[in-house]
PDB file of N, CA and C in Angstrom:
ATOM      1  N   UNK A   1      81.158 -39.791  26.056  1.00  0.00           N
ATOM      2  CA  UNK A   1      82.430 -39.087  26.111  1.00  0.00           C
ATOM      3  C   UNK A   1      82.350 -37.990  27.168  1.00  0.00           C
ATOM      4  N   UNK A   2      83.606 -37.515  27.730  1.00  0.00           N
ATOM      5  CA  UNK A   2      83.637 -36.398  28.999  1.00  0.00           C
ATOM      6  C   UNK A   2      83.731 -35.316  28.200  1.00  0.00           C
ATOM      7  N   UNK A   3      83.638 -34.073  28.919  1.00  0.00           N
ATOM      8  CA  UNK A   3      83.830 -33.215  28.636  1.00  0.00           C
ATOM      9  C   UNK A   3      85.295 -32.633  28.221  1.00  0.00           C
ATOM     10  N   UNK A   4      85.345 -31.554  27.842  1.00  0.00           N
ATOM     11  CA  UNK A   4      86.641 -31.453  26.691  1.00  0.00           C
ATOM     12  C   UNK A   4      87.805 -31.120  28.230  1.00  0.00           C
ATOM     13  N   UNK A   5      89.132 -31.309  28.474  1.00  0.00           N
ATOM     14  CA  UNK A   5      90.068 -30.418  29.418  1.00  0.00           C
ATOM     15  C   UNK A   5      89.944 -29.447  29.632  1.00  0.00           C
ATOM     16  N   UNK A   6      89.901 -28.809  30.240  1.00  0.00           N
ATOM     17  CA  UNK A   6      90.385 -27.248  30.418  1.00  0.00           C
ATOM     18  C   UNK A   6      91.343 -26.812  31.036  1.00  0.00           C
ATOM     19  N   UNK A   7      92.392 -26.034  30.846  1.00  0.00           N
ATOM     20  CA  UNK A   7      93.623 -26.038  31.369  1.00  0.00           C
ATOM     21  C   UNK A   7      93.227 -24.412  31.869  1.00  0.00           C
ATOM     22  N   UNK A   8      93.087 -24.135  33.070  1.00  0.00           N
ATOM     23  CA  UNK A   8      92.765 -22.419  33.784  1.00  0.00           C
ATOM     24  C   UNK A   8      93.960 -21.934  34.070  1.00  0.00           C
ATOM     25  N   UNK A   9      95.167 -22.599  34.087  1.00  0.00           N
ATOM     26  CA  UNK A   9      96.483 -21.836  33.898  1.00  0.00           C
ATOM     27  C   UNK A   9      96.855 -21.212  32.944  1.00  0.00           C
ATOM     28  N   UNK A  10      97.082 -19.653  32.599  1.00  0.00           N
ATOM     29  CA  UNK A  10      97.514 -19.648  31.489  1.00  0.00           C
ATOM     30  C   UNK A  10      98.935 -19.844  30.755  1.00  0.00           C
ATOM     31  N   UNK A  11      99.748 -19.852  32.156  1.00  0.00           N
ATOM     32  CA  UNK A  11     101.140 -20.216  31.471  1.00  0.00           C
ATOM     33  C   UNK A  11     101.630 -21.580  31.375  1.00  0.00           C
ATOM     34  N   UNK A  12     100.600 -22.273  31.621  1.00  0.00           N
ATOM     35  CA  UNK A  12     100.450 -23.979  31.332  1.00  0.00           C
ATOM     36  C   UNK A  12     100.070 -24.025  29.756  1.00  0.00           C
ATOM     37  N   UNK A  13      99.013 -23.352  29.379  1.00  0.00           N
ATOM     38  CA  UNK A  13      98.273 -23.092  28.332  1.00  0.00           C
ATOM     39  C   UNK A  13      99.333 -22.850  27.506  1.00  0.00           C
ATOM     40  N   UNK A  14     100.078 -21.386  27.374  1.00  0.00           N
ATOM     41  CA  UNK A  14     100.886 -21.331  26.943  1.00  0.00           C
ATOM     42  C   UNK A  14     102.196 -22.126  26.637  1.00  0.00           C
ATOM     43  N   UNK A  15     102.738 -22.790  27.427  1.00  0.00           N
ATOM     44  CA  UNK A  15     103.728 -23.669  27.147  1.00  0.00           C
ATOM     45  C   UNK A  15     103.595 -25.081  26.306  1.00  0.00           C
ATOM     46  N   UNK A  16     101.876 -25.117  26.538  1.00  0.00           N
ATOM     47  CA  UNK A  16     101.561 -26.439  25.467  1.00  0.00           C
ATOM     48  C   UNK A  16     101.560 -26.004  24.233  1.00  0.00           C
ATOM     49  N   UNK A  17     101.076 -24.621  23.827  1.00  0.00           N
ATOM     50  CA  UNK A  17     101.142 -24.018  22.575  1.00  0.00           C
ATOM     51  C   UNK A  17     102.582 -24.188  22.287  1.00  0.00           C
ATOM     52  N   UNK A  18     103.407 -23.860  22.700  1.00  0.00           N
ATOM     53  CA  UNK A  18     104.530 -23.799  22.783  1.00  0.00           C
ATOM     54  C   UNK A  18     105.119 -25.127  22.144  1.00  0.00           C
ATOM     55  N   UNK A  19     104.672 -25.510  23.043  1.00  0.00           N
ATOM     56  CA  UNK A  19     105.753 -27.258  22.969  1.00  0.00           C
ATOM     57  C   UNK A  19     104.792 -27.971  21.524  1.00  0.00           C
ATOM     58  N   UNK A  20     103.598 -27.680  21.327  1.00  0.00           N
ATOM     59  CA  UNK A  20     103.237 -28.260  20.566  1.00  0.00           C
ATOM     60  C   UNK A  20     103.910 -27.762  19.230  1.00  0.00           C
ATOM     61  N   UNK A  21     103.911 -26.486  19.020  1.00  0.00           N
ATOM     62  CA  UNK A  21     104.322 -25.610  17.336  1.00  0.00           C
ATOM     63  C   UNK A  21     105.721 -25.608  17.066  1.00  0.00           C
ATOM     64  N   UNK A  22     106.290 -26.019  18.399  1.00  0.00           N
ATOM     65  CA  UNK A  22     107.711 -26.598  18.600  1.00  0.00           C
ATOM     66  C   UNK A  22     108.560 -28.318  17.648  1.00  0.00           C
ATOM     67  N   UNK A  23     106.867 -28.836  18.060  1.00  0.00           N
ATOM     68  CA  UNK A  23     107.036 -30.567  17.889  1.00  0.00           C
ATOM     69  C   UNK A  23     106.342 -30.396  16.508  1.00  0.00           C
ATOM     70  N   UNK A  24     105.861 -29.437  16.043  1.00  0.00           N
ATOM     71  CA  UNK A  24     104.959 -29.410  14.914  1.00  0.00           C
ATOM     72  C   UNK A  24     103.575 -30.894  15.102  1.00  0.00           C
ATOM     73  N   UNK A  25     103.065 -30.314  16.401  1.00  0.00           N
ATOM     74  CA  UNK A  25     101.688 -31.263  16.783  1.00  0.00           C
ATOM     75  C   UNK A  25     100.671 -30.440  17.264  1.00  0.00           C
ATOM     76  N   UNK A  26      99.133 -31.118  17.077  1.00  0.00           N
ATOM     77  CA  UNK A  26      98.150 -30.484  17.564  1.00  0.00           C
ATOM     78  C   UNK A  26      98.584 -30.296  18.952  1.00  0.00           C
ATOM     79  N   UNK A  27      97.918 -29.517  20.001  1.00  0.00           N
ATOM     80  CA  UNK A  27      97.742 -29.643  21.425  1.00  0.00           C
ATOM     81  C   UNK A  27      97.066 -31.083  21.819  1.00  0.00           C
ATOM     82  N   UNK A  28      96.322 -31.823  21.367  1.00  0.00           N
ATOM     83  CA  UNK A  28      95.518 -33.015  21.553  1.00  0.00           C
ATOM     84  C   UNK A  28      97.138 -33.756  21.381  1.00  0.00           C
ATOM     85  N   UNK A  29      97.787 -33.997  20.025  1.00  0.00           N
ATOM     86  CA  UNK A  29      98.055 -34.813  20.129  1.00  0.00           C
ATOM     87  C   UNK A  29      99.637 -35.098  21.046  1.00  0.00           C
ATOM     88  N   UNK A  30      99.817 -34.018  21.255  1.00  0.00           N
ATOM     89  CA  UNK A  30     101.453 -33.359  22.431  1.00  0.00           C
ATOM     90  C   UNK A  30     100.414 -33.871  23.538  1.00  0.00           C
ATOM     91  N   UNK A  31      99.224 -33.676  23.873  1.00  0.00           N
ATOM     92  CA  UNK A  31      99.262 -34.045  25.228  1.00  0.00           C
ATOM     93  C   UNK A  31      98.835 -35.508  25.432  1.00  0.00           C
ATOM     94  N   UNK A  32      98.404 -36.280  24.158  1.00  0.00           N
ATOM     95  CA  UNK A  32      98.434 -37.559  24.372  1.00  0.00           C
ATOM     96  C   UNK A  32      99.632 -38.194  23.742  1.00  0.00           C
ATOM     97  N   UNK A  33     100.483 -37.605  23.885  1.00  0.00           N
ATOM     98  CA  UNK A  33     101.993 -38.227  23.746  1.00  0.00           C
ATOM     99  C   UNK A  33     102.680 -38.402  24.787  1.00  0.00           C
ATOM    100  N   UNK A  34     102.346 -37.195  25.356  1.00  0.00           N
ATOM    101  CA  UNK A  34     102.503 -37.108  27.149  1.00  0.00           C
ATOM    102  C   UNK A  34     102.091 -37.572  28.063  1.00  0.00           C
ATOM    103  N   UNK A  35     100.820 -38.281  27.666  1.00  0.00           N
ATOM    104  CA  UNK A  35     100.210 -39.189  28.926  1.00  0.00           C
ATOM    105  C   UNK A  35     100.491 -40.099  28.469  1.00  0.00           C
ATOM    106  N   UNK A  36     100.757 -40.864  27.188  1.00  0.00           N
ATOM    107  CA  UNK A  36     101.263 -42.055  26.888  1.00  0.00           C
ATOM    108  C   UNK A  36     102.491 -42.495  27.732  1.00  0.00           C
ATOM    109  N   UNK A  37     103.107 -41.570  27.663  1.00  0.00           N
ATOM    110  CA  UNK A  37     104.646 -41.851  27.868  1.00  0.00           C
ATOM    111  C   UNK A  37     105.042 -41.909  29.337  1.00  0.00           C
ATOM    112  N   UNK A  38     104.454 -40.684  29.962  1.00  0.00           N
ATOM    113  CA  UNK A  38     104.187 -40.639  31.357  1.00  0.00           C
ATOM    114  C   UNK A  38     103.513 -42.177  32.019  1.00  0.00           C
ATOM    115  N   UNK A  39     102.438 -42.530  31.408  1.00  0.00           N
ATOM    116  CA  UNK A  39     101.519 -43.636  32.037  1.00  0.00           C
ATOM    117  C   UNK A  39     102.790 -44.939  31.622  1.00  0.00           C
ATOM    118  N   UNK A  40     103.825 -45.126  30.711  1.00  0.00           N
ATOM    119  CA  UNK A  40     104.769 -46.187  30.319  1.00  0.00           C
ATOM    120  C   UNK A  40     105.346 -46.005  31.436  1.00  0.00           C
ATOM    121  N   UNK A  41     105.873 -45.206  31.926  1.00  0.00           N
ATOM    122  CA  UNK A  41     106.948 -44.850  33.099  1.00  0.00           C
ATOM    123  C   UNK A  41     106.572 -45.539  34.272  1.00  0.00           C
ATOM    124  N   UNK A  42     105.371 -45.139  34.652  1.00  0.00           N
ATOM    125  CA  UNK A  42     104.480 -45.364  35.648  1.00  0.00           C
ATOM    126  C   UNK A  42     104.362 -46.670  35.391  1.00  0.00           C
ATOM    127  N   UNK A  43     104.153 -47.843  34.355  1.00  0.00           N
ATOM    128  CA  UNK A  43     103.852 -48.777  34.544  1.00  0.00           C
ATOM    129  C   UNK A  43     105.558 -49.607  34.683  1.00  0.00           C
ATOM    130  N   UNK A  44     106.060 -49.342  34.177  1.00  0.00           N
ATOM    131  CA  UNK A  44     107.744 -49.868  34.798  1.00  0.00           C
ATOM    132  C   UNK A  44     107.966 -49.726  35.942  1.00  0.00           C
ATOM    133  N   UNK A  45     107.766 -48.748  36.334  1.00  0.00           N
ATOM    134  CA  UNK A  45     107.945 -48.562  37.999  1.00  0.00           C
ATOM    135  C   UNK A  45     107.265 -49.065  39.076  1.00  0.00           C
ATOM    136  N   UNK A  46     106.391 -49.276  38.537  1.00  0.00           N
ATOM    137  CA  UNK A  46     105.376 -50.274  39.357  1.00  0.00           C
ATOM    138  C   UNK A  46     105.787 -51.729  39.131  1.00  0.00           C
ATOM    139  N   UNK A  47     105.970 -52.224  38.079  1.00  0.00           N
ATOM    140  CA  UNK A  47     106.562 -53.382  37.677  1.00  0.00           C
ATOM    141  C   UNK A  47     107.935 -53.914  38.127  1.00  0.00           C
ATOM    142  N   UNK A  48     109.026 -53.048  38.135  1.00  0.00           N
ATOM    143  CA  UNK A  48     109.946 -52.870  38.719  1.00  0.00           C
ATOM    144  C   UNK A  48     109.845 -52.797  40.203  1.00  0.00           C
ATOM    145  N   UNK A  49     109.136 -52.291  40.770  1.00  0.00           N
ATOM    146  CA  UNK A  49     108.883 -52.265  42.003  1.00  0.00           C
ATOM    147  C   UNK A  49     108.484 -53.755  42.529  1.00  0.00           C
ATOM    148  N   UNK A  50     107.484 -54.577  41.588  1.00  0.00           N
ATOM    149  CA  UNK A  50     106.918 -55.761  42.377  1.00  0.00           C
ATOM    150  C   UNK A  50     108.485 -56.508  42.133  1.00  0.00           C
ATOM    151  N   UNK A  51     108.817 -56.587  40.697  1.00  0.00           N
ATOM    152  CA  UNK A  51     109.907 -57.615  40.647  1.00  0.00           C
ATOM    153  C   UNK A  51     110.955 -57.580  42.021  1.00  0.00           C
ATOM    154  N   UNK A  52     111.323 -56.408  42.265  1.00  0.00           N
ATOM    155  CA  UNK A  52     112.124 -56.211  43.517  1.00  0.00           C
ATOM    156  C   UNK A  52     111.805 -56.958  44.897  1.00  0.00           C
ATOM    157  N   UNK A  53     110.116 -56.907  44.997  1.00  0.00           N
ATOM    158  CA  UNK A  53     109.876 -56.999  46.307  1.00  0.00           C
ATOM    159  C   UNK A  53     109.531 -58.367  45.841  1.00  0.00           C
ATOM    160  N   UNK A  54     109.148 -59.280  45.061  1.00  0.00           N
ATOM    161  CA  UNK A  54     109.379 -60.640  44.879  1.00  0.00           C
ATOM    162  C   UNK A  54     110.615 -61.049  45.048  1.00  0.00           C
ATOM    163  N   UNK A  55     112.102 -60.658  44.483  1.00  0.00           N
ATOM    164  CA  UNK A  55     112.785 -61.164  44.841  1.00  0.00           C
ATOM    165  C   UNK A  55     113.251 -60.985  46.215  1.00  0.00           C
ATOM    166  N   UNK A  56     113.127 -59.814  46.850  1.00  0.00           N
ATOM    167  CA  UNK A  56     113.093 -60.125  48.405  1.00  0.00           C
ATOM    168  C   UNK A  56     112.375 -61.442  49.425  1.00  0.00           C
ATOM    169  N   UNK A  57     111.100 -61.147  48.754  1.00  0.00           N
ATOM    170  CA  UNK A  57     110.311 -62.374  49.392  1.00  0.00           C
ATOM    171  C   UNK A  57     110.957 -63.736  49.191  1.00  0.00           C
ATOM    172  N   UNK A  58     111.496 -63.998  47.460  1.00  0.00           N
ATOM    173  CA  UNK A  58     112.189 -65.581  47.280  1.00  0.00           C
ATOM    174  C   UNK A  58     113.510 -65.432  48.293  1.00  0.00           C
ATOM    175  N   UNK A  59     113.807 -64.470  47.918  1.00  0.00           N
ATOM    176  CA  UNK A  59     115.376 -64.960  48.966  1.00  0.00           C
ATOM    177  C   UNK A  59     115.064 -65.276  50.733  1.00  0.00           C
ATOM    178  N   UNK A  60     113.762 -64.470  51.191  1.00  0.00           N
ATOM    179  CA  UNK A  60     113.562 -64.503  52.414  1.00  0.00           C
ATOM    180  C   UNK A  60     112.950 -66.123  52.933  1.00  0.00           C
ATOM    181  N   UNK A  61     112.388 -66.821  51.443  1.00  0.00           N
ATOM    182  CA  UNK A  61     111.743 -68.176  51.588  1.00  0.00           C
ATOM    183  C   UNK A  61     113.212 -69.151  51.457  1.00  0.00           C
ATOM    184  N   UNK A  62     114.264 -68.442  50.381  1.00  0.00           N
ATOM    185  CA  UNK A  62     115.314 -69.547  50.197  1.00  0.00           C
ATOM    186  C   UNK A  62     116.347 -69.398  51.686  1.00  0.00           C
ATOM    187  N   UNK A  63     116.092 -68.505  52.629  1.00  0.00           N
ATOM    188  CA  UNK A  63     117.199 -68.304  53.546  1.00  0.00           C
ATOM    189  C   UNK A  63     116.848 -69.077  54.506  1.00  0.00           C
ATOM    190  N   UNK A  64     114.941 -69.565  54.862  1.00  0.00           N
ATOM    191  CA  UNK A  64     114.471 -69.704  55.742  1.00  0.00           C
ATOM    192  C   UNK A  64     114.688 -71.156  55.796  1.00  0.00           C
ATOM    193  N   UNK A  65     114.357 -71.738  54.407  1.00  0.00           N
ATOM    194  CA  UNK A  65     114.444 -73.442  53.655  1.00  0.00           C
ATOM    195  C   UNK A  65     115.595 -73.701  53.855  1.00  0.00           C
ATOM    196  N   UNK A  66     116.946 -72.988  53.975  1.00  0.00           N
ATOM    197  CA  UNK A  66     118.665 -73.206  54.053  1.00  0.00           C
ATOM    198  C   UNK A  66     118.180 -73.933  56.125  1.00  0.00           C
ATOM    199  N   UNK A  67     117.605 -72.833  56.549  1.00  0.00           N
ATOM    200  CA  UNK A  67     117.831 -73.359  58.274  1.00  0.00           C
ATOM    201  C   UNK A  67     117.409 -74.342  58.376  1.00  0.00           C
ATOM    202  N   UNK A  68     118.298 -75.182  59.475  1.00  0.00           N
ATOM    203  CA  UNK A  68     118.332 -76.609  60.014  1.00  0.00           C
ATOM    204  C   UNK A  68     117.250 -76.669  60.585  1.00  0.00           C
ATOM    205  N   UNK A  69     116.435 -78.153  60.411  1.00  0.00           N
ATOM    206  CA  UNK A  69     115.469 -78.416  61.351  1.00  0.00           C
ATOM    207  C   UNK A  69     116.210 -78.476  62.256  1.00  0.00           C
ATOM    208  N   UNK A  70     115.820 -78.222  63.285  1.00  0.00           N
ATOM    209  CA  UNK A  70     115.642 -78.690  65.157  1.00  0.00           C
ATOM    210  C   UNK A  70     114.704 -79.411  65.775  1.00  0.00           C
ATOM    211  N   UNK A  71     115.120 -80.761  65.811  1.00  0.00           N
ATOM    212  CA  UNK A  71     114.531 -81.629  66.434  1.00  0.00           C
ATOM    213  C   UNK A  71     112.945 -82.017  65.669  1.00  0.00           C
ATOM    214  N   UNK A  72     111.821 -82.515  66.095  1.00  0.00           N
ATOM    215  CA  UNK A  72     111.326 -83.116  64.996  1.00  0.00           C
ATOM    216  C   UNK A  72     110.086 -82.204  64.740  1.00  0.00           C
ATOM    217  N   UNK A  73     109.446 -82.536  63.909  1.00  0.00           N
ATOM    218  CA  UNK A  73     108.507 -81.916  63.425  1.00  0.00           C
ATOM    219  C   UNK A  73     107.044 -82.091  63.926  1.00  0.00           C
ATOM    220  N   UNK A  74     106.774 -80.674  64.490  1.00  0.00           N
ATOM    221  CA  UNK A  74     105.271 -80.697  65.464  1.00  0.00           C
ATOM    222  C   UNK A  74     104.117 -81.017  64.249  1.00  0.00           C
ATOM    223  N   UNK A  75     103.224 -81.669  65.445  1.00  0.00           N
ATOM    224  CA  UNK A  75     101.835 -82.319  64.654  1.00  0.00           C
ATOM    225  C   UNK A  75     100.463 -81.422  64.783  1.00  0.00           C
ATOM    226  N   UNK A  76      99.405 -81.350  64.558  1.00  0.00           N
ATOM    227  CA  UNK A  76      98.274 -81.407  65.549  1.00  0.00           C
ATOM    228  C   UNK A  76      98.170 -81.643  66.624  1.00  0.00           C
ATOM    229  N   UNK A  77      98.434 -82.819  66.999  1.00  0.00           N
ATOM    230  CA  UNK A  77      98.775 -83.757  67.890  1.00  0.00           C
ATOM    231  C   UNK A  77      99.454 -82.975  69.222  1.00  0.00           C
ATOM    232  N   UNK A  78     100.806 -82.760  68.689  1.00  0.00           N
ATOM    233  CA  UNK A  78     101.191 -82.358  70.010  1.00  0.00           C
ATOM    234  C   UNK A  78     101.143 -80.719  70.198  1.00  0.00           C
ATOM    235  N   UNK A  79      99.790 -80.466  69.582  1.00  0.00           N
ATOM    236  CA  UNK A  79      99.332 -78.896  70.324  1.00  0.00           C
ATOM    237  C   UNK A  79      97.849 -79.546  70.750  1.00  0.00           C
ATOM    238  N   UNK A  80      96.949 -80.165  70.615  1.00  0.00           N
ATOM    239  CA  UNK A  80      95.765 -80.142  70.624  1.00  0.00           C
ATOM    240  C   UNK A  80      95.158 -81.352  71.418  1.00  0.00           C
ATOM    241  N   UNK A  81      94.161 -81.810  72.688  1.00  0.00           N
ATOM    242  CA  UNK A  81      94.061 -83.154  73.126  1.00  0.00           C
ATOM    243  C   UNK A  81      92.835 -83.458  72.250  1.00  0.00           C
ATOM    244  N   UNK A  82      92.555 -84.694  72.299  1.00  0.00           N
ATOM    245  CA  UNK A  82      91.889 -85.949  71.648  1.00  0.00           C
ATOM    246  C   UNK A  82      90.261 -84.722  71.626  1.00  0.00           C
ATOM    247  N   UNK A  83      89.739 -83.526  72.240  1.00  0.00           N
ATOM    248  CA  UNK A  83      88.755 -82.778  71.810  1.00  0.00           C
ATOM    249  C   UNK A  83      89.596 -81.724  71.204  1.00  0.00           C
ATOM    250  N   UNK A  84      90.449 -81.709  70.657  1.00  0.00           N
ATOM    251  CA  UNK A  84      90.312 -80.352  69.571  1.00  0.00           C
ATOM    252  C   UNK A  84      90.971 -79.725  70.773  1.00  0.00           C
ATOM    253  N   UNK A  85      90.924 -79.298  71.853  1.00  0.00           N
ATOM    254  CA  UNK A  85      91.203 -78.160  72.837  1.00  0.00           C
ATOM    255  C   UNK A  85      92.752 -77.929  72.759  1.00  0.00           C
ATOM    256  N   UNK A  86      93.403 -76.616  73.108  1.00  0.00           N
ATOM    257  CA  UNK A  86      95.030 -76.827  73.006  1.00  0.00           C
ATOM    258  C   UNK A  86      95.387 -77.234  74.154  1.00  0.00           C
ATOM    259  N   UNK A  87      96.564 -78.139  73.859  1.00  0.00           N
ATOM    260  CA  UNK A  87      96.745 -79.091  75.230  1.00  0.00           C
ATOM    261  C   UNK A  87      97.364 -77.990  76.415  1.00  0.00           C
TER     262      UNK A  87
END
């Protein structure tokens, strides 16, 4: 186990006293209510964040799959001669 917090602010200090005798909770347990809740936030937003940038990416794959081929479809072949080299 780490060592215990120490909070060297005292009007930080104070306001947890505060908020705790307020909520009728230890200081331990106000401040692990607070990182609970804080760290939930944080994980939506991050989550929220990928969902967003996935659906950017699908729409950027479904816009690309909508465009017309043009003319036919390159091979190996017609970049590379009979050694591998680019033609």
């Amino acid at each position: 186990m780490n060592a215990p917090v120490q909070i060297r602010k005292p009007e930080v200090a104070e306001r947890l006293r505060e908020l705790a005798r307020l909520e009728g909770k230890s200081i331990t347990d106000l401040v692990e209510e607070m990182v609970r809740e804080r760290d939930a936030r944080l994980v939506a937003s991050r989550e929220a964040d990928i969902a967003e940038r996935r659906r950017g990416v699908e729409e950027a794959v479904r816009r690309f799959n909508a465009l017309p081929v043009v003319g036919p479809l390159l091979t190996d072949d017609d970049f590379y001669d009979d050694d591998g080299m680019p033609k």
